[in-house]
C-alpha atoms as a PDB file:
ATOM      1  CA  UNK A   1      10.218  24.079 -28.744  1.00  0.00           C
ATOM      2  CA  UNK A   2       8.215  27.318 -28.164  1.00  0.00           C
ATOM      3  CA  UNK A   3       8.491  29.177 -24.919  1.00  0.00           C
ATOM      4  CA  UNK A   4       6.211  31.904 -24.099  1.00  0.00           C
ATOM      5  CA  UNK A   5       6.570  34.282 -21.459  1.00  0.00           C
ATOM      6  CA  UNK A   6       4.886  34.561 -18.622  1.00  0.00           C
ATOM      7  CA  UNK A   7       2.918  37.681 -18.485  1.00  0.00           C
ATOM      8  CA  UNK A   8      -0.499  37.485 -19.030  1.00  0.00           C
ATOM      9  CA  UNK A   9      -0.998  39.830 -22.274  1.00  0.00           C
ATOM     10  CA  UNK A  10       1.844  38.624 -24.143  1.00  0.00           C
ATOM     11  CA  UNK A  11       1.352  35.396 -23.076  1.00  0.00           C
ATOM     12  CA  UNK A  12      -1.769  35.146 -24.940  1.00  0.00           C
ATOM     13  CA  UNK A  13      -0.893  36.815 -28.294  1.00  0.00           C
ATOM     14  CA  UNK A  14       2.039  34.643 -28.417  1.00  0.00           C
ATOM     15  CA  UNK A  15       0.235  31.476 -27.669  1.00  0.00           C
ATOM     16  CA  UNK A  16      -2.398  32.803 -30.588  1.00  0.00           C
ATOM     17  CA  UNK A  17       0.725  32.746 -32.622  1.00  0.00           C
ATOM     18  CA  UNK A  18       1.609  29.499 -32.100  1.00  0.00           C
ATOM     19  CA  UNK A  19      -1.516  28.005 -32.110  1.00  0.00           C
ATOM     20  CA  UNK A  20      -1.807  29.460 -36.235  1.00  0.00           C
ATOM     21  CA  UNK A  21       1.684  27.964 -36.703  1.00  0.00           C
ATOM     22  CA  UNK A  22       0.985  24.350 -34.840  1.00  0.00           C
ATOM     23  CA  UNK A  23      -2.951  23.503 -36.049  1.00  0.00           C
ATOM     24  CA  UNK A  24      -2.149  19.755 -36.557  1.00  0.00           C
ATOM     25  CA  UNK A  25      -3.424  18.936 -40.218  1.00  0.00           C
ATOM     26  CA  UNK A  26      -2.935  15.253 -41.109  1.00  0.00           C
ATOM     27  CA  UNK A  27      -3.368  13.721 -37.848  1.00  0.00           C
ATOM     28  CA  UNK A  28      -6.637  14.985 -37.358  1.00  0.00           C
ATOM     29  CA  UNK A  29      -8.525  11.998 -38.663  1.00  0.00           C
ATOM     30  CA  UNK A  30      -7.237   9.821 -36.010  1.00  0.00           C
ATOM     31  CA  UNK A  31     -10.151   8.870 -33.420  1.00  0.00           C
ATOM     32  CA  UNK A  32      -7.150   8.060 -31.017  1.00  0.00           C
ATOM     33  CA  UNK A  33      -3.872   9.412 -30.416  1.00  0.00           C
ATOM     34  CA  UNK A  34      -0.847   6.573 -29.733  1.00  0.00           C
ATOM     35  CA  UNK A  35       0.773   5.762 -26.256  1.00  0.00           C
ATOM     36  CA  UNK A  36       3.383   3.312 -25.179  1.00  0.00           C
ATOM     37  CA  UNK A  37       1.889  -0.227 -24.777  1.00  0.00           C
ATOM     38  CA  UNK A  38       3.347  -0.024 -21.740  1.00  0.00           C
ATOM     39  CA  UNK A  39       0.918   2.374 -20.546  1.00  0.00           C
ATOM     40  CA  UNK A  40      -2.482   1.531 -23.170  1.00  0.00           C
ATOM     41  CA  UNK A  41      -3.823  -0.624 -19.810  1.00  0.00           C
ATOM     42  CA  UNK A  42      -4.663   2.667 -18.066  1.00  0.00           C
ATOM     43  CA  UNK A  43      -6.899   3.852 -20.683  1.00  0.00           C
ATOM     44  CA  UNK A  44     -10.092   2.202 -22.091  1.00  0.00           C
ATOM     45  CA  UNK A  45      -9.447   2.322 -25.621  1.00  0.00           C
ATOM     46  CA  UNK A  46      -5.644   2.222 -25.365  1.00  0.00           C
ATOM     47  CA  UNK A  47      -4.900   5.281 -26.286  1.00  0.00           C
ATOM     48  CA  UNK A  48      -5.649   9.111 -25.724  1.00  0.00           C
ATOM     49  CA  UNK A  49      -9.502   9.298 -27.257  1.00  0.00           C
ATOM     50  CA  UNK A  50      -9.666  12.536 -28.922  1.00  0.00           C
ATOM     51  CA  UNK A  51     -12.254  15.110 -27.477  1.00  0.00           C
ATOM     52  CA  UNK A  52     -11.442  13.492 -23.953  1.00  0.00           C
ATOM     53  CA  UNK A  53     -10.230  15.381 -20.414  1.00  0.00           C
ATOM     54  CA  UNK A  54      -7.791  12.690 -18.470  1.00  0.00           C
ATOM     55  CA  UNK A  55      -6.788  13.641 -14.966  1.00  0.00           C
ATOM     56  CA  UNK A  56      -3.537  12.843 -13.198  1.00  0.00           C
ATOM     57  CA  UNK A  57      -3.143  13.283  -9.930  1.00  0.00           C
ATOM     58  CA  UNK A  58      -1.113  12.077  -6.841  1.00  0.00           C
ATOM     59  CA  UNK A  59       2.087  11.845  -6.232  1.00  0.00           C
ATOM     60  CA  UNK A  60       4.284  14.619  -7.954  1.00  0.00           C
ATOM     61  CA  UNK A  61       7.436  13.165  -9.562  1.00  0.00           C
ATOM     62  CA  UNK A  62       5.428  10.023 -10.499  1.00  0.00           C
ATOM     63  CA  UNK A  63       2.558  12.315 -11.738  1.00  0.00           C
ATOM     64  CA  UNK A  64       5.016  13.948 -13.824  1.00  0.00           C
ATOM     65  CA  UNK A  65       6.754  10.857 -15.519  1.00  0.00           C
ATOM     66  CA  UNK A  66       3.680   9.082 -16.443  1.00  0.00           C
ATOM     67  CA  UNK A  67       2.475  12.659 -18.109  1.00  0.00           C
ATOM     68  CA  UNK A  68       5.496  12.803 -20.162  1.00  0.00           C
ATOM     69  CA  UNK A  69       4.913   9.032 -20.477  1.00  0.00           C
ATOM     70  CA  UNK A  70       1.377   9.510 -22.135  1.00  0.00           C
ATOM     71  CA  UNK A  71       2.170  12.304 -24.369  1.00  0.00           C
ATOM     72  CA  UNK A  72       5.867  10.582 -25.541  1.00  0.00           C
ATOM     73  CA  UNK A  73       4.245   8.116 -28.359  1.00  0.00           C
ATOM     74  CA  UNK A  74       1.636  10.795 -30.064  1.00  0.00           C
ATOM     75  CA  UNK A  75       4.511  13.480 -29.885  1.00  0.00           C
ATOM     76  CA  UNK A  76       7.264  11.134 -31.892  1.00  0.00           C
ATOM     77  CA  UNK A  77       4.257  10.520 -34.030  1.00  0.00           C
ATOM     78  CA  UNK A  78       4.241  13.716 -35.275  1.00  0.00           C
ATOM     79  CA  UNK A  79       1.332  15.661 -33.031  1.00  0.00           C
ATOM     80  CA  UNK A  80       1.902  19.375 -31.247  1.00  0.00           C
ATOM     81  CA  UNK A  81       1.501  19.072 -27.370  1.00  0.00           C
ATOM     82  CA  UNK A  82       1.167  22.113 -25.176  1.00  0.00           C
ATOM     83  CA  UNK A  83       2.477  22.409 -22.232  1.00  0.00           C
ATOM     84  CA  UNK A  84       0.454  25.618 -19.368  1.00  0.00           C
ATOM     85  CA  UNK A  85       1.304  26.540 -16.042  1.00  0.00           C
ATOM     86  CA  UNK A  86       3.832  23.525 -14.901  1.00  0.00           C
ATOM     87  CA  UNK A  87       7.238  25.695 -14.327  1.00  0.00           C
ATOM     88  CA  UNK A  88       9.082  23.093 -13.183  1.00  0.00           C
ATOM     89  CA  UNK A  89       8.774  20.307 -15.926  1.00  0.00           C
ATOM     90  CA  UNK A  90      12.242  19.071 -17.001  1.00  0.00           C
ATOM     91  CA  UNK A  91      12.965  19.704 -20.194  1.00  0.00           C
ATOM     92  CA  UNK A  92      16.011  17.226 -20.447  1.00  0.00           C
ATOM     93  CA  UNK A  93      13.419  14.459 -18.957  1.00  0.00           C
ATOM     94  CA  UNK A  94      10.990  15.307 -21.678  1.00  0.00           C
ATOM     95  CA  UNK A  95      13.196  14.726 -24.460  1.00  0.00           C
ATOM     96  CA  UNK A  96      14.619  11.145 -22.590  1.00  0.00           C
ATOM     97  CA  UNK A  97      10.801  10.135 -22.366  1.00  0.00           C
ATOM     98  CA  UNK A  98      10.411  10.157 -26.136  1.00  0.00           C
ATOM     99  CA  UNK A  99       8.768  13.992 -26.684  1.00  0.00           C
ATOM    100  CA  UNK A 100       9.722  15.926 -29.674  1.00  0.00           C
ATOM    101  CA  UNK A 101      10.878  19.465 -28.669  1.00  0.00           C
ATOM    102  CA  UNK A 102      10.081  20.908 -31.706  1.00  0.00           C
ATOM    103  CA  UNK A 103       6.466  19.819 -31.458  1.00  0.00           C
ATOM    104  CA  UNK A 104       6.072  21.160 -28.170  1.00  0.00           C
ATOM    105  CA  UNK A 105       4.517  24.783 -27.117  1.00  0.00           C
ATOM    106  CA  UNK A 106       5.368  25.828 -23.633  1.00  0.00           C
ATOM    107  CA  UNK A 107       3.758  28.442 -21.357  1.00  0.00           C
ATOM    108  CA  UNK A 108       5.458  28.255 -18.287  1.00  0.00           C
ATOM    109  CA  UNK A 109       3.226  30.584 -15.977  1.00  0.00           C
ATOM    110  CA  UNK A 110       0.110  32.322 -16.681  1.00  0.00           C
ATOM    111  CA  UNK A 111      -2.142  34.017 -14.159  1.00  0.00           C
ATOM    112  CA  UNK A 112      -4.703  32.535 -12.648  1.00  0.00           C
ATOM    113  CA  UNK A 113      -7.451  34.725 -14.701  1.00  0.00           C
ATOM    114  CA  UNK A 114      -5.316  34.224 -17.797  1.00  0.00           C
ATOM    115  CA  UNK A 115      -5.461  30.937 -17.945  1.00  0.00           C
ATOM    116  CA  UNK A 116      -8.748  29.260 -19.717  1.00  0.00           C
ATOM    117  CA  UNK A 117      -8.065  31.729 -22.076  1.00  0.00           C
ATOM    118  CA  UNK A 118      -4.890  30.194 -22.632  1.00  0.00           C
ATOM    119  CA  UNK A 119      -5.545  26.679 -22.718  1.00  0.00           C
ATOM    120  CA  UNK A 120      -8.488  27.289 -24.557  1.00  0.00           C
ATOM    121  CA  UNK A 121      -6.140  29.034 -27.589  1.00  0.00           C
ATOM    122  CA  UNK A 122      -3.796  25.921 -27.017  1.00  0.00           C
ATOM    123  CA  UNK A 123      -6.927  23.419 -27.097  1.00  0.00           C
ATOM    124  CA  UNK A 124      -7.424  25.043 -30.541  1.00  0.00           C
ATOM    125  CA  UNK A 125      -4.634  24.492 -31.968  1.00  0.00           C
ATOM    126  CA  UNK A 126      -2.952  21.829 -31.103  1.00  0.00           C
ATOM    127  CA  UNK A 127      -3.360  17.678 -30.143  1.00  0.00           C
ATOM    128  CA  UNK A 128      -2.828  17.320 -27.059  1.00  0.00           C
ATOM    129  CA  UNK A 129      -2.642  20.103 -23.722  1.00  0.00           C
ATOM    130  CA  UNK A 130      -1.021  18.965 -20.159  1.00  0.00           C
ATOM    131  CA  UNK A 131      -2.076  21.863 -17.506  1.00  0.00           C
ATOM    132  CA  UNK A 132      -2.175  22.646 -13.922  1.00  0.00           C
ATOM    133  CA  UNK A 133      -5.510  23.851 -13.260  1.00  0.00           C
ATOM    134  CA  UNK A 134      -5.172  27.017 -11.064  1.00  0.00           C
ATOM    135  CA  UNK A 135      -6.670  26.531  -7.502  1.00  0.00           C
ATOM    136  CA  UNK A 136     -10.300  27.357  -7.059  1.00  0.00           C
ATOM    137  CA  UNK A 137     -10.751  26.979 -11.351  1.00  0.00           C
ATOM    138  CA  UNK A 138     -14.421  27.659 -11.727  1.00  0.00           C
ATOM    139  CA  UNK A 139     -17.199  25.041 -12.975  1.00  0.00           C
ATOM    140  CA  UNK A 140     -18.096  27.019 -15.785  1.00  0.00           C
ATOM    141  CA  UNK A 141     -14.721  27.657 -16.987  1.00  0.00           C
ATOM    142  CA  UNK A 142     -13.989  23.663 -16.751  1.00  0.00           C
ATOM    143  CA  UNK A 143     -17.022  22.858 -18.772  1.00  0.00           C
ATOM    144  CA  UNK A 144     -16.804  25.159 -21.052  1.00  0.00           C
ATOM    145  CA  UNK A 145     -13.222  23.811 -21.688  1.00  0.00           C
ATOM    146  CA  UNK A 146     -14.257  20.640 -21.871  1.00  0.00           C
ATOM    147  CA  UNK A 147     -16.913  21.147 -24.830  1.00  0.00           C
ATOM    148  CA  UNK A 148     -13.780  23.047 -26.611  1.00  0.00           C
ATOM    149  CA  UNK A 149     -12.100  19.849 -26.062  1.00  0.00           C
ATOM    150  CA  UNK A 150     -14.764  17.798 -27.692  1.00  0.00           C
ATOM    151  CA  UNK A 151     -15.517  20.460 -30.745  1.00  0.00           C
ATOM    152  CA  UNK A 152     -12.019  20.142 -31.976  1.00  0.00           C
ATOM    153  CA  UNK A 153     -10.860  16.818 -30.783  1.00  0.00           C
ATOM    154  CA  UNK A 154      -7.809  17.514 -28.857  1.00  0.00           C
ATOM    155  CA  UNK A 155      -7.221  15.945 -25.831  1.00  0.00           C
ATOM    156  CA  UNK A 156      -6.350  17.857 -22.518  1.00  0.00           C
ATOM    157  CA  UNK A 157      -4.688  16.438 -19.619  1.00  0.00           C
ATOM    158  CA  UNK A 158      -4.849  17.634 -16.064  1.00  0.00           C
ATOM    159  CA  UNK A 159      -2.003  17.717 -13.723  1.00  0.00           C
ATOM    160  CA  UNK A 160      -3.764  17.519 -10.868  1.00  0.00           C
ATOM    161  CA  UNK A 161      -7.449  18.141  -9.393  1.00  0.00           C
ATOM    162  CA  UNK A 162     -10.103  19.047 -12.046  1.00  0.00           C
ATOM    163  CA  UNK A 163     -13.396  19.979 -10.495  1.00  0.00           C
ATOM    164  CA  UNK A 164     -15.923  18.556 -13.249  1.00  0.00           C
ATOM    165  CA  UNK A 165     -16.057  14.934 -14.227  1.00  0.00           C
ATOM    166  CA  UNK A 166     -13.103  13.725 -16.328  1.00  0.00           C
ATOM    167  CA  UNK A 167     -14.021  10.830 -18.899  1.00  0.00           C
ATOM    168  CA  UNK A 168     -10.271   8.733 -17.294  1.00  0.00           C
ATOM    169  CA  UNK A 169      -9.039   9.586 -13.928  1.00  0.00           C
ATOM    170  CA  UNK A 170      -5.634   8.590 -12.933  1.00  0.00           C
ATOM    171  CA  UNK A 171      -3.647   8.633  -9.487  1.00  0.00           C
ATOM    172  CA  UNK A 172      -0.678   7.701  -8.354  1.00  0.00           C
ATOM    173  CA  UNK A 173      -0.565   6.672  -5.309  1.00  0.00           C
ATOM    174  CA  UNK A 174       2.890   5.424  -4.869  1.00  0.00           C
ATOM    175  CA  UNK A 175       6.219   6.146  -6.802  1.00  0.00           C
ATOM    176  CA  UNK A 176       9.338   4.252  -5.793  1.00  0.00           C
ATOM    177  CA  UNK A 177      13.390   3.924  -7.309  1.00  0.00           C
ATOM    178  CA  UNK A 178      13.993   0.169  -8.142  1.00  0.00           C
ATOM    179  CA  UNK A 179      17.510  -0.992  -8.765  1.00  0.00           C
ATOM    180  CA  UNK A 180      20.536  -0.368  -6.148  1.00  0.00           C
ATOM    181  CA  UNK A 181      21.077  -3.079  -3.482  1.00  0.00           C
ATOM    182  CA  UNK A 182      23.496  -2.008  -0.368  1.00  0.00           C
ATOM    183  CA  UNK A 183      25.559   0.479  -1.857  1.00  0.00           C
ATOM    184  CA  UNK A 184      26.000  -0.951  -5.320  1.00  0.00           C
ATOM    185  CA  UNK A 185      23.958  -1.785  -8.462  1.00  0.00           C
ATOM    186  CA  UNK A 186      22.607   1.093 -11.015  1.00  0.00           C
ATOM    187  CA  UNK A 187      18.503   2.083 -10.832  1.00  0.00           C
ATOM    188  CA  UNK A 188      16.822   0.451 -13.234  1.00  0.00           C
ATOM    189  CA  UNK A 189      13.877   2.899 -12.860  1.00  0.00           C
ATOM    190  CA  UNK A 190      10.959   3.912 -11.061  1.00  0.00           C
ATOM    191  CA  UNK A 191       7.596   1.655 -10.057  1.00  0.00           C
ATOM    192  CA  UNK A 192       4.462   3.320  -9.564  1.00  0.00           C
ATOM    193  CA  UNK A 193       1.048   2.186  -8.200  1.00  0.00           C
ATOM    194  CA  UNK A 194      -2.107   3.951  -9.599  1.00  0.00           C
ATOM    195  CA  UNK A 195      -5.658   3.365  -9.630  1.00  0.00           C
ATOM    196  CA  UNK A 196      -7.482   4.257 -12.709  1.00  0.00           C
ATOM    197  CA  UNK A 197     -11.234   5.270 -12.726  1.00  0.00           C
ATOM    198  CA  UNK A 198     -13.616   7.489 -14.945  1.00  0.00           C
ATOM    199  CA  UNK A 199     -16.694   8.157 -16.686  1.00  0.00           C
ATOM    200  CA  UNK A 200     -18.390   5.290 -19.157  1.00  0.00           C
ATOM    201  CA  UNK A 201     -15.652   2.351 -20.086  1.00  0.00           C
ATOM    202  CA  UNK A 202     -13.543   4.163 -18.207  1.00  0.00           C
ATOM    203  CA  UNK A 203     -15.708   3.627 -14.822  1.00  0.00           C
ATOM    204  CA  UNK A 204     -14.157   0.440 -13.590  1.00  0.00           C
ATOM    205  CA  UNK A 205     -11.810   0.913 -10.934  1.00  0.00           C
ATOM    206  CA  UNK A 206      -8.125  -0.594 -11.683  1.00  0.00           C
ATOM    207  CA  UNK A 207      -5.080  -0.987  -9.536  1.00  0.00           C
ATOM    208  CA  UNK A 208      -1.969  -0.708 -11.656  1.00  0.00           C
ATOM    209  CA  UNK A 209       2.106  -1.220 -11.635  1.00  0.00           C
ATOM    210  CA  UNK A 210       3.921   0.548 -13.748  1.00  0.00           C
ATOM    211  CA  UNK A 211       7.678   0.600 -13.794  1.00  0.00           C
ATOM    212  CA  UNK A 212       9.142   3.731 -15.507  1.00  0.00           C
ATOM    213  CA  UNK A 213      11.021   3.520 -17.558  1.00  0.00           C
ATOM    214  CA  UNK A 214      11.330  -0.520 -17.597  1.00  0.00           C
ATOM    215  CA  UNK A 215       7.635  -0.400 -18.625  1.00  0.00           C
ATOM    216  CA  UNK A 216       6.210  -3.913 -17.012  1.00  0.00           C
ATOM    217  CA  UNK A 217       2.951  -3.753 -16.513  1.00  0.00           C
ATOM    218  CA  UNK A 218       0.458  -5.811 -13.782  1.00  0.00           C
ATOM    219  CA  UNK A 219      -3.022  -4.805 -13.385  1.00  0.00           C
ATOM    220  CA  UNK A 220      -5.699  -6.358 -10.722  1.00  0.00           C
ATOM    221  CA  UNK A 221      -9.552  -5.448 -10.931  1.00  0.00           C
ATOM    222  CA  UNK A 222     -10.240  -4.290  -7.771  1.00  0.00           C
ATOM    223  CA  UNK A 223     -14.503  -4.410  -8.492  1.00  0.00           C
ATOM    224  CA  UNK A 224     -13.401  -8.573  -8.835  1.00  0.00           C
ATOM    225  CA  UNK A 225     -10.335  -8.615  -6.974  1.00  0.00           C
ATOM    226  CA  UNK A 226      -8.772 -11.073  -9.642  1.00  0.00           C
ATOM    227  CA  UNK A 227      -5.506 -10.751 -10.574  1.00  0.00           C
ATOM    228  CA  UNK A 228      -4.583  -9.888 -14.289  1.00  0.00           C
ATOM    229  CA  UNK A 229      -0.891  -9.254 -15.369  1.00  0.00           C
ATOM    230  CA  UNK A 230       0.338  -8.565 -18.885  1.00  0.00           C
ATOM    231  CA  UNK A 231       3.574  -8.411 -19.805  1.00  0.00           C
ATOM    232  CA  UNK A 232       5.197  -5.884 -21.480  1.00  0.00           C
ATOM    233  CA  UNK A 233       8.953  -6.220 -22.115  1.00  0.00           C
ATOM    234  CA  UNK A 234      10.613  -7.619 -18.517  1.00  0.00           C
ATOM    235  CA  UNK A 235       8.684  -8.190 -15.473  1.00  0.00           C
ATOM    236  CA  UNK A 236      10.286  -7.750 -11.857  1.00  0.00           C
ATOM    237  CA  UNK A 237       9.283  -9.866  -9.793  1.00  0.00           C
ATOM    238  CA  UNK A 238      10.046  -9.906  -5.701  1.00  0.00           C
ATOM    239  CA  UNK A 239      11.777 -12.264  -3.990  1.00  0.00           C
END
């Protein structure tokens, strides 16, 4: 893992650093970048599609685990992931989720007029880039990201609002612990309830279940209002 300090000079020289030391070489080819089954339902080619923006908003703690969800699979696979402006990410819960620490470039805080300059040295450099946008990011700066994004086919993920179109939008709307009954019984892990939505394939709107870290999936179209569940490993089902 590579930490970087927060202020906003240093921050960027060392990220520049990093970025010369991380520039992903022979997964580069790949069109799409590998996430848990469990979670290739939210996204309309089942995986992160290189040159993309997703957001994910919602919910906190179950915006969190399903970030460290999506990047777990391409970082044991070998790609960099960056990591701008989200403090409070649990290292210890990173590593449990599958993410390789020594793949990872962190930048814990960076001012607010820092920060596309940042990301955009990250987006350079390596696969994938989770951020917090800063409030009030300007249009310009987002869309000039995003055509970084696209000219060197990394993917960059939102942790929260973004204020120009994302190609997969995803938000959480509910996060519950599953497992103990009165007083007893161990958690078996955490359900969420999204609803997916975006820009081309990606413009249906879907109602999903996740469970984290059991990883059952059900999804229902809400444009059709049909029910469509998929198993993946053990389903709960309510009594």
């Amino acid at each position: 893992m590579t930490s970087v300090a927060s202020a906003p000079v240093a921050a960027v020289a060392s990220v520049a650093s990093v970025a010369v030391q991380a520039r992903p070489v022979s997964l580069a080819g790949s069109r799409l970048l590998a996430v848990d089954p469990s979670l290739a339902g939210l996204l309309p080619d089942g995986g992160l599609r290189r040159g993309s923006v997703v957001m994910v908003a919602g919910r906190r703690q179950g915006a969190t685990s399903l970030i460290l969800g999506l990047l777990s699979a391409a970082s044991a696979g070998g790609s960099w992931c960056g990591i701008v402006g989200i403090p409070d990410l649990g290292l210890v819960a990173a590593a449990a989720a599958g993410l390789d620490l020594g793949r990872v470039a962190i930048v814990a805080e960076v001012a607010p007029a820092q920060w596309a300059t940042v990301v955009s040295v990250l987006v350079d450099a390596v696969d994938v880039v989770v951020t917090s946008p800063p409030p009030h990011l300007r249009l310009g700066d987002a869309r000039r990201l995003m055509t970084r994004v696209r000219e060197r086919a990394s993917v960059l993920i939102a942790n929260g609002s973004w204020p120009e179109g994302a190609d997969v939008r995803v938000t959480v709307q509910q996060a519950r612990w599953v497992g103990p009954g009165a007083g007893d019984g161990h958690l078996e892990g955490r359900q969420i309830d999204v609803v997916t939505g975006g820009r081309g394939a990606a413009s249906r709107s879907r109602q999903v279940t996740l469970w984290l870290p059991g990883m059952a999936y059900a999804g229902a179209d809400l444009e059709a209002g049909a029910a469509d569940e998929a198993m993946l490993g053990h389903v709960a089902t309510a009594g």
